[in-house]
PDB file of N, CA and C in Angstrom:
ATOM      1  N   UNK A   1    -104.044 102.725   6.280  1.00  0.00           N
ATOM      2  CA  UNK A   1    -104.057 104.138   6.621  1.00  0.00           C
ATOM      3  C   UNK A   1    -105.270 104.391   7.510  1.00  0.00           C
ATOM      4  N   UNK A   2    -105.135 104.634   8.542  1.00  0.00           N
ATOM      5  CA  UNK A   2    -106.177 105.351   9.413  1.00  0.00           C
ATOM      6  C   UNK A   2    -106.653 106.578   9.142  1.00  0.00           C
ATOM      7  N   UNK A   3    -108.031 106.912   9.660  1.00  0.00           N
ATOM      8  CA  UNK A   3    -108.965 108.054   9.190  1.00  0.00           C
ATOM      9  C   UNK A   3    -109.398 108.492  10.744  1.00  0.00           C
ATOM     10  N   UNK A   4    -109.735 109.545  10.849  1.00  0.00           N
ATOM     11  CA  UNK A   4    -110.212 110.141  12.196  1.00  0.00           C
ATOM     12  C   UNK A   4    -111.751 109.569  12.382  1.00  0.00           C
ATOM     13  N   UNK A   5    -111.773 108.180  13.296  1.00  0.00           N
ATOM     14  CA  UNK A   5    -113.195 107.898  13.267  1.00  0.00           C
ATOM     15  C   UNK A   5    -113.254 106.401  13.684  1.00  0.00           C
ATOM     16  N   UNK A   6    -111.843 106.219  12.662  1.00  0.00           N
ATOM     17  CA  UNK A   6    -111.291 104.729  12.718  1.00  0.00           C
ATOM     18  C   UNK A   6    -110.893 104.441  13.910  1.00  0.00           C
ATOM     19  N   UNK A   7    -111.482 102.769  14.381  1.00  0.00           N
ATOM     20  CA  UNK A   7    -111.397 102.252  15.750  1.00  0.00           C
ATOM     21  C   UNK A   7    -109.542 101.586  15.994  1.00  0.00           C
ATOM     22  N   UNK A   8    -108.876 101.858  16.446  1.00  0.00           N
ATOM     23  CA  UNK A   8    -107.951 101.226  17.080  1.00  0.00           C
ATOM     24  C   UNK A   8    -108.057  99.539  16.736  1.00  0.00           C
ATOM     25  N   UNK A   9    -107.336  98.813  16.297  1.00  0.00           N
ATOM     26  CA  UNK A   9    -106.958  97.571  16.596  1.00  0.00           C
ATOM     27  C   UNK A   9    -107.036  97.011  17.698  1.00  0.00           C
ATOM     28  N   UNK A  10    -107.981  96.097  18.487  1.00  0.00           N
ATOM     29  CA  UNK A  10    -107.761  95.438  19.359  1.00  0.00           C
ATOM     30  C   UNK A  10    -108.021  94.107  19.710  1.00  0.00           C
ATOM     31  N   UNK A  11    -106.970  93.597  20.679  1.00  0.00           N
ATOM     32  CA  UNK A  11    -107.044  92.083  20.557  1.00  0.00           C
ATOM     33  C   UNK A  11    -108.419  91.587  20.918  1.00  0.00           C
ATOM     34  N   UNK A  12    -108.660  90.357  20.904  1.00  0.00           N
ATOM     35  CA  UNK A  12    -110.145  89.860  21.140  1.00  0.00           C
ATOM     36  C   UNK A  12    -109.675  89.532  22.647  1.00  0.00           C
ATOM     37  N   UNK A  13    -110.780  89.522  23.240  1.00  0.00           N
ATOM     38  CA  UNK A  13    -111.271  89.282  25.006  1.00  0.00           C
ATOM     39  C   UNK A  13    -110.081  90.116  25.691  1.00  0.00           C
ATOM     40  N   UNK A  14    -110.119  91.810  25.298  1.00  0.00           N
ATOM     41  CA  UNK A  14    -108.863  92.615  26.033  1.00  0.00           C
ATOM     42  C   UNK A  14    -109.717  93.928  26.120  1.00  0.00           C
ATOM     43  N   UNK A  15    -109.575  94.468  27.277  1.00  0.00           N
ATOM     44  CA  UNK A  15    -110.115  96.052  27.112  1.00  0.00           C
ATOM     45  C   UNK A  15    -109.149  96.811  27.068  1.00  0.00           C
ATOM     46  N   UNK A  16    -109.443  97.943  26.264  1.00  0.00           N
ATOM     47  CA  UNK A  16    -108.432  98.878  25.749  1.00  0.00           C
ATOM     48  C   UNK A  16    -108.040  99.808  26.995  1.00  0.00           C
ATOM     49  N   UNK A  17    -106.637 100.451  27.316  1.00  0.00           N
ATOM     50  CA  UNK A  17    -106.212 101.168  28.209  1.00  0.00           C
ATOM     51  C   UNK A  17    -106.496 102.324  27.989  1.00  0.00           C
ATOM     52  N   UNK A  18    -107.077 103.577  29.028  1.00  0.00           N
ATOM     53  CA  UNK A  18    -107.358 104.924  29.192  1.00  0.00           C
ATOM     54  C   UNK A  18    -106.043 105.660  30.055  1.00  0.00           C
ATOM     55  N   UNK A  19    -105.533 106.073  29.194  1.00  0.00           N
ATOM     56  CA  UNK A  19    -104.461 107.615  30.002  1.00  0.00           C
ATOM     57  C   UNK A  19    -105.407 108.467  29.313  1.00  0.00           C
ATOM     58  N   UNK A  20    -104.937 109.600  31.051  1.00  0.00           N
ATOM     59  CA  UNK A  20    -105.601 110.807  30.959  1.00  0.00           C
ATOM     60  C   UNK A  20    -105.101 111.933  31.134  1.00  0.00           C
ATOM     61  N   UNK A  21    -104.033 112.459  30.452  1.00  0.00           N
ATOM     62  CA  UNK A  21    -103.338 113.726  30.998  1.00  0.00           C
ATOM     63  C   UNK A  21    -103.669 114.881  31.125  1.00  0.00           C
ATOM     64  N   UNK A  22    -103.692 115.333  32.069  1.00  0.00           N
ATOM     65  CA  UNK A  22    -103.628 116.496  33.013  1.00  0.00           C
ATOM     66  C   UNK A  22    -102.808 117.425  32.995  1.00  0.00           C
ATOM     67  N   UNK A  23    -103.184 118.895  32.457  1.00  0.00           N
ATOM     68  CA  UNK A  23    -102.230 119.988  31.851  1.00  0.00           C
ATOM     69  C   UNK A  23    -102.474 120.816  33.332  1.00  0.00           C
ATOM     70  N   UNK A  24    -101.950 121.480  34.181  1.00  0.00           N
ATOM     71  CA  UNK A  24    -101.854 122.172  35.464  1.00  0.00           C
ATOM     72  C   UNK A  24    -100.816 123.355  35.701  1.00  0.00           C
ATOM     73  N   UNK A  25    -101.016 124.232  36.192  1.00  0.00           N
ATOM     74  CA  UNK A  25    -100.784 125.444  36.395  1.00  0.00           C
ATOM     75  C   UNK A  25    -100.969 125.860  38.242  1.00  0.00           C
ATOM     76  N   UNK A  26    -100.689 125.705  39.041  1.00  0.00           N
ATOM     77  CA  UNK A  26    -101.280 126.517  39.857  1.00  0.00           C
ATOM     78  C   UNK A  26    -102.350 125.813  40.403  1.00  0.00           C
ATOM     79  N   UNK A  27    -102.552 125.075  40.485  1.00  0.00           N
ATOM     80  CA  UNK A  27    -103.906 123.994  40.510  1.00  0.00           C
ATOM     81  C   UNK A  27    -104.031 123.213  42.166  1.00  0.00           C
ATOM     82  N   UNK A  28    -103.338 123.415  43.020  1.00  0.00           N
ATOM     83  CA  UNK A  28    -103.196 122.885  44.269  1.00  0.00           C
ATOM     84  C   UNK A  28    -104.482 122.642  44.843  1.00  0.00           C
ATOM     85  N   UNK A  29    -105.583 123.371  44.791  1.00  0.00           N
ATOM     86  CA  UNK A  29    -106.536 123.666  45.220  1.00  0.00           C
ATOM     87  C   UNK A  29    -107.346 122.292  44.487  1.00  0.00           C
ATOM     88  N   UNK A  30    -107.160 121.924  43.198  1.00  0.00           N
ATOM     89  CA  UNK A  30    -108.420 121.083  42.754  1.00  0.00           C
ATOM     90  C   UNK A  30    -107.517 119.853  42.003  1.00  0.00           C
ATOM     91  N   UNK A  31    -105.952 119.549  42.327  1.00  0.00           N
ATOM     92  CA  UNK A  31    -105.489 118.717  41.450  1.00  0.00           C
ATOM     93  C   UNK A  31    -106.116 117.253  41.866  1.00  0.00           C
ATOM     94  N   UNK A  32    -106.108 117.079  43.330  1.00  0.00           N
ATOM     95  CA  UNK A  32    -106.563 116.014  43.539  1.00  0.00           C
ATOM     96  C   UNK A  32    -108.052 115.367  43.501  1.00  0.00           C
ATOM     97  N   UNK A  33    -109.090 116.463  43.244  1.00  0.00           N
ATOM     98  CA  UNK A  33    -110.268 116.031  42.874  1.00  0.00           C
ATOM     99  C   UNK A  33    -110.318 115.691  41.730  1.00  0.00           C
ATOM    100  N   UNK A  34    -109.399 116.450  40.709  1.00  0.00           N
ATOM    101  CA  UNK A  34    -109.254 116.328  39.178  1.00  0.00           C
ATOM    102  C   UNK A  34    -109.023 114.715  38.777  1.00  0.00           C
ATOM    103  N   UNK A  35    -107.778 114.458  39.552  1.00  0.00           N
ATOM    104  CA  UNK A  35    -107.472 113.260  39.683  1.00  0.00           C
ATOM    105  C   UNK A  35    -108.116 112.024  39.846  1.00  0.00           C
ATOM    106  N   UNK A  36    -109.046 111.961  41.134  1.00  0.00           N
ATOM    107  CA  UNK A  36    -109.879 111.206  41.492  1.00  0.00           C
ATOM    108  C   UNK A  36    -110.806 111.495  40.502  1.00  0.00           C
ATOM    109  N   UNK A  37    -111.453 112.284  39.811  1.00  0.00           N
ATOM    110  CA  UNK A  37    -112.427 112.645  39.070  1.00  0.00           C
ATOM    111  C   UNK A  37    -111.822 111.041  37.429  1.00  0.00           C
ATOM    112  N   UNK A  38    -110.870 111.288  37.216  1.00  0.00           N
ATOM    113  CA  UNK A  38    -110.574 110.780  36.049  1.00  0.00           C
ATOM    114  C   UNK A  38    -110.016 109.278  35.978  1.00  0.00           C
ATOM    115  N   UNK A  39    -109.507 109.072  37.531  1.00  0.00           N
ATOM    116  CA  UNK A  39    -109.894 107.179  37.686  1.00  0.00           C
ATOM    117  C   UNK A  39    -110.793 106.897  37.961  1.00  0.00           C
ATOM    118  N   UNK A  40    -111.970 107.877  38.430  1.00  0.00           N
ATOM    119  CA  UNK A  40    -113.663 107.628  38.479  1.00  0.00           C
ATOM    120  C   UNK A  40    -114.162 106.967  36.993  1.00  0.00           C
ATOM    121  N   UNK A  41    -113.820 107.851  36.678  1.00  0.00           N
ATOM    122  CA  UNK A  41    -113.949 107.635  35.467  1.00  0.00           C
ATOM    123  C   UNK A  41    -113.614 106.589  34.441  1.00  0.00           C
ATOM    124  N   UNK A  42    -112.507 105.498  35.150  1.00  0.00           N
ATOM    125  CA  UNK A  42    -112.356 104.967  34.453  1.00  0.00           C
ATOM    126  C   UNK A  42    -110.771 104.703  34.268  1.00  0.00           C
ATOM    127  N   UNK A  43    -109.827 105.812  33.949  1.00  0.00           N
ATOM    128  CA  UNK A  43    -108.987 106.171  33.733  1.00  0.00           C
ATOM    129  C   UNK A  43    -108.113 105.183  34.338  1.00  0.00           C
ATOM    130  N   UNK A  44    -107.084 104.176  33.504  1.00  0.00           N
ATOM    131  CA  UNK A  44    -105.989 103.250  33.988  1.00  0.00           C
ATOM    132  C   UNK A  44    -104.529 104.257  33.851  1.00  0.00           C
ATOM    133  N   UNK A  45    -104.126 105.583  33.683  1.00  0.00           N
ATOM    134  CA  UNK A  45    -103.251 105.771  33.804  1.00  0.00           C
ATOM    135  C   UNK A  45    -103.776 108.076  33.909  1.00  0.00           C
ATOM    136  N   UNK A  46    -102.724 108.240  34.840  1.00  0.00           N
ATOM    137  CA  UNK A  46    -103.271 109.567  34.832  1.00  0.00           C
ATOM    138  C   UNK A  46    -101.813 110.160  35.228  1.00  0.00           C
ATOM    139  N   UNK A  47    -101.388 110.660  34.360  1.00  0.00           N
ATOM    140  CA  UNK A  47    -100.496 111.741  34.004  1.00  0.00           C
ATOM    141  C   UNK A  47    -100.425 113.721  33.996  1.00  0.00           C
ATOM    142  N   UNK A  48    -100.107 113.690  34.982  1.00  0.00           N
ATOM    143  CA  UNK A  48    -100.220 115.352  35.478  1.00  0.00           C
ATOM    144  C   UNK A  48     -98.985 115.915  35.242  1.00  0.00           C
ATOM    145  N   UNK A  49     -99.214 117.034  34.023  1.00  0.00           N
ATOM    146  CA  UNK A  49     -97.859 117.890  33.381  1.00  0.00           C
ATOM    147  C   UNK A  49     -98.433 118.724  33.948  1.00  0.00           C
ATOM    148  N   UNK A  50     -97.232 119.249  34.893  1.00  0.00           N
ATOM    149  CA  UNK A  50     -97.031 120.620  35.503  1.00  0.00           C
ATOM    150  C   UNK A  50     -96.398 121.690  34.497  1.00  0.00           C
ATOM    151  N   UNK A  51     -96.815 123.164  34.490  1.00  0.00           N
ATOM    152  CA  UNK A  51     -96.116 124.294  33.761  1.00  0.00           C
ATOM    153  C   UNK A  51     -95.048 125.097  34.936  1.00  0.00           C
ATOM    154  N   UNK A  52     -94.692 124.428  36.186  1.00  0.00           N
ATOM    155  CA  UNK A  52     -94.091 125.232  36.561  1.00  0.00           C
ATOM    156  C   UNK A  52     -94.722 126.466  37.451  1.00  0.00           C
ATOM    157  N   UNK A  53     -95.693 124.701  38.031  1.00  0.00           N
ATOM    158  CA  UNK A  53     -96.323 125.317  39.288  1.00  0.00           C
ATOM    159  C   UNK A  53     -95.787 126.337  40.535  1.00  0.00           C
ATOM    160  N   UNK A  54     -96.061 127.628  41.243  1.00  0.00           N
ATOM    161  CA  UNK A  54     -95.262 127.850  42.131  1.00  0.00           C
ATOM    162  C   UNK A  54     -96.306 127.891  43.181  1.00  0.00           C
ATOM    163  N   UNK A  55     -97.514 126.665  43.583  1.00  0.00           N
ATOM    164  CA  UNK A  55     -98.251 126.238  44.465  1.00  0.00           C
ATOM    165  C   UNK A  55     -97.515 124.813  45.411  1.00  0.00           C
ATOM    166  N   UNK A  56     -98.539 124.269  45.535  1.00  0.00           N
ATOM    167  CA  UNK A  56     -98.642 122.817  45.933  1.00  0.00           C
ATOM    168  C   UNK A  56     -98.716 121.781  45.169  1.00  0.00           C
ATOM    169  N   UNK A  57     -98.904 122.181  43.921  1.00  0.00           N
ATOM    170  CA  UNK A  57     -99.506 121.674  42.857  1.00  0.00           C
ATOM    171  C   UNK A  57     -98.996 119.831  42.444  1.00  0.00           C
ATOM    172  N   UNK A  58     -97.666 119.701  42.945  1.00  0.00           N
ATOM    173  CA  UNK A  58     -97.042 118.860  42.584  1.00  0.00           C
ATOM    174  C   UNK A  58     -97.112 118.117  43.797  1.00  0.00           C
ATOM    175  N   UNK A  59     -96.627 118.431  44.800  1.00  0.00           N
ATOM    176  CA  UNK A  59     -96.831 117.235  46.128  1.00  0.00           C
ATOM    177  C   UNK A  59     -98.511 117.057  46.686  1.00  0.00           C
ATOM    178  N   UNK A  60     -99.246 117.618  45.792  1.00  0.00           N
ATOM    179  CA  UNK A  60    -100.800 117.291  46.171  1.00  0.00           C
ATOM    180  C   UNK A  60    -100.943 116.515  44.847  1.00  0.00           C
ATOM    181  N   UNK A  61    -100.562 116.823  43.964  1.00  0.00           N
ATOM    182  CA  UNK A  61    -100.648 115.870  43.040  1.00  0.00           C
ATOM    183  C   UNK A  61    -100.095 114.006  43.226  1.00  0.00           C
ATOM    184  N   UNK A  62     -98.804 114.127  43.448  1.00  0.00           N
ATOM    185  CA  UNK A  62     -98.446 112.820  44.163  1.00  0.00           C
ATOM    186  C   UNK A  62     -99.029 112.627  45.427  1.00  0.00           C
ATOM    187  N   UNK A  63     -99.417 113.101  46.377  1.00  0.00           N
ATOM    188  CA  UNK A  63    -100.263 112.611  47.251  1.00  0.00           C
ATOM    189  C   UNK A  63    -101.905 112.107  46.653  1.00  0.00           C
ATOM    190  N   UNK A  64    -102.163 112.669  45.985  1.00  0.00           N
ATOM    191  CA  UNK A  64    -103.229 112.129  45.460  1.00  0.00           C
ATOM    192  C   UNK A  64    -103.727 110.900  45.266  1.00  0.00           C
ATOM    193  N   UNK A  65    -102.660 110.071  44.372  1.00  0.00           N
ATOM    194  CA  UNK A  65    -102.469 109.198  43.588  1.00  0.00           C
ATOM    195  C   UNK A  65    -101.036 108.917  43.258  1.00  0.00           C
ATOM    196  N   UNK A  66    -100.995 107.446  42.611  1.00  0.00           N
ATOM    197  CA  UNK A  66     -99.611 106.955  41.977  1.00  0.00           C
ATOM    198  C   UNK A  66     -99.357 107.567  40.484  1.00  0.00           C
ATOM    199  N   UNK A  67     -99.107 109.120  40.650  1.00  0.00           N
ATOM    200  CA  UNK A  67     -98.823 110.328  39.541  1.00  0.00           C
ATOM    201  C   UNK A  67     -97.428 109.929  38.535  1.00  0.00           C
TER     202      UNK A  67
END
């Protein structure tokens, strides 16, 4: 049973994978810094849920990055 604190299982000589999802609204203006901000970071997978953007929000998002 896991506890909030408790480390993940991981194999020996493996680094663990980072997704980073991205909740967006309207966001055209800063999706792609957001983006770049969070494979700066590190981030091996970055996932951008749109609410039903009525910007740019989505083709600046895939231009960004492989969204």
């Amino acid at each position: 049973m896991s506890r909030p604190g408790d480390s993940m299982p991981q194999t020996p000589g493996t680094t663990p994978r980072v997704s980073v999802i991205i909740p967006a609204l309207n966001e055209a203006a800063r999706i792609a810094e957001t983006i770049a901000a969070a494979r700066a970071a590190g981030a091996d997978e970055v996932v951008v849920v749109d609410g039903g953007s009525r910007d740019a929000t989505i083709p600046q998002a895939a231009g960004a990055d492989r969204v």
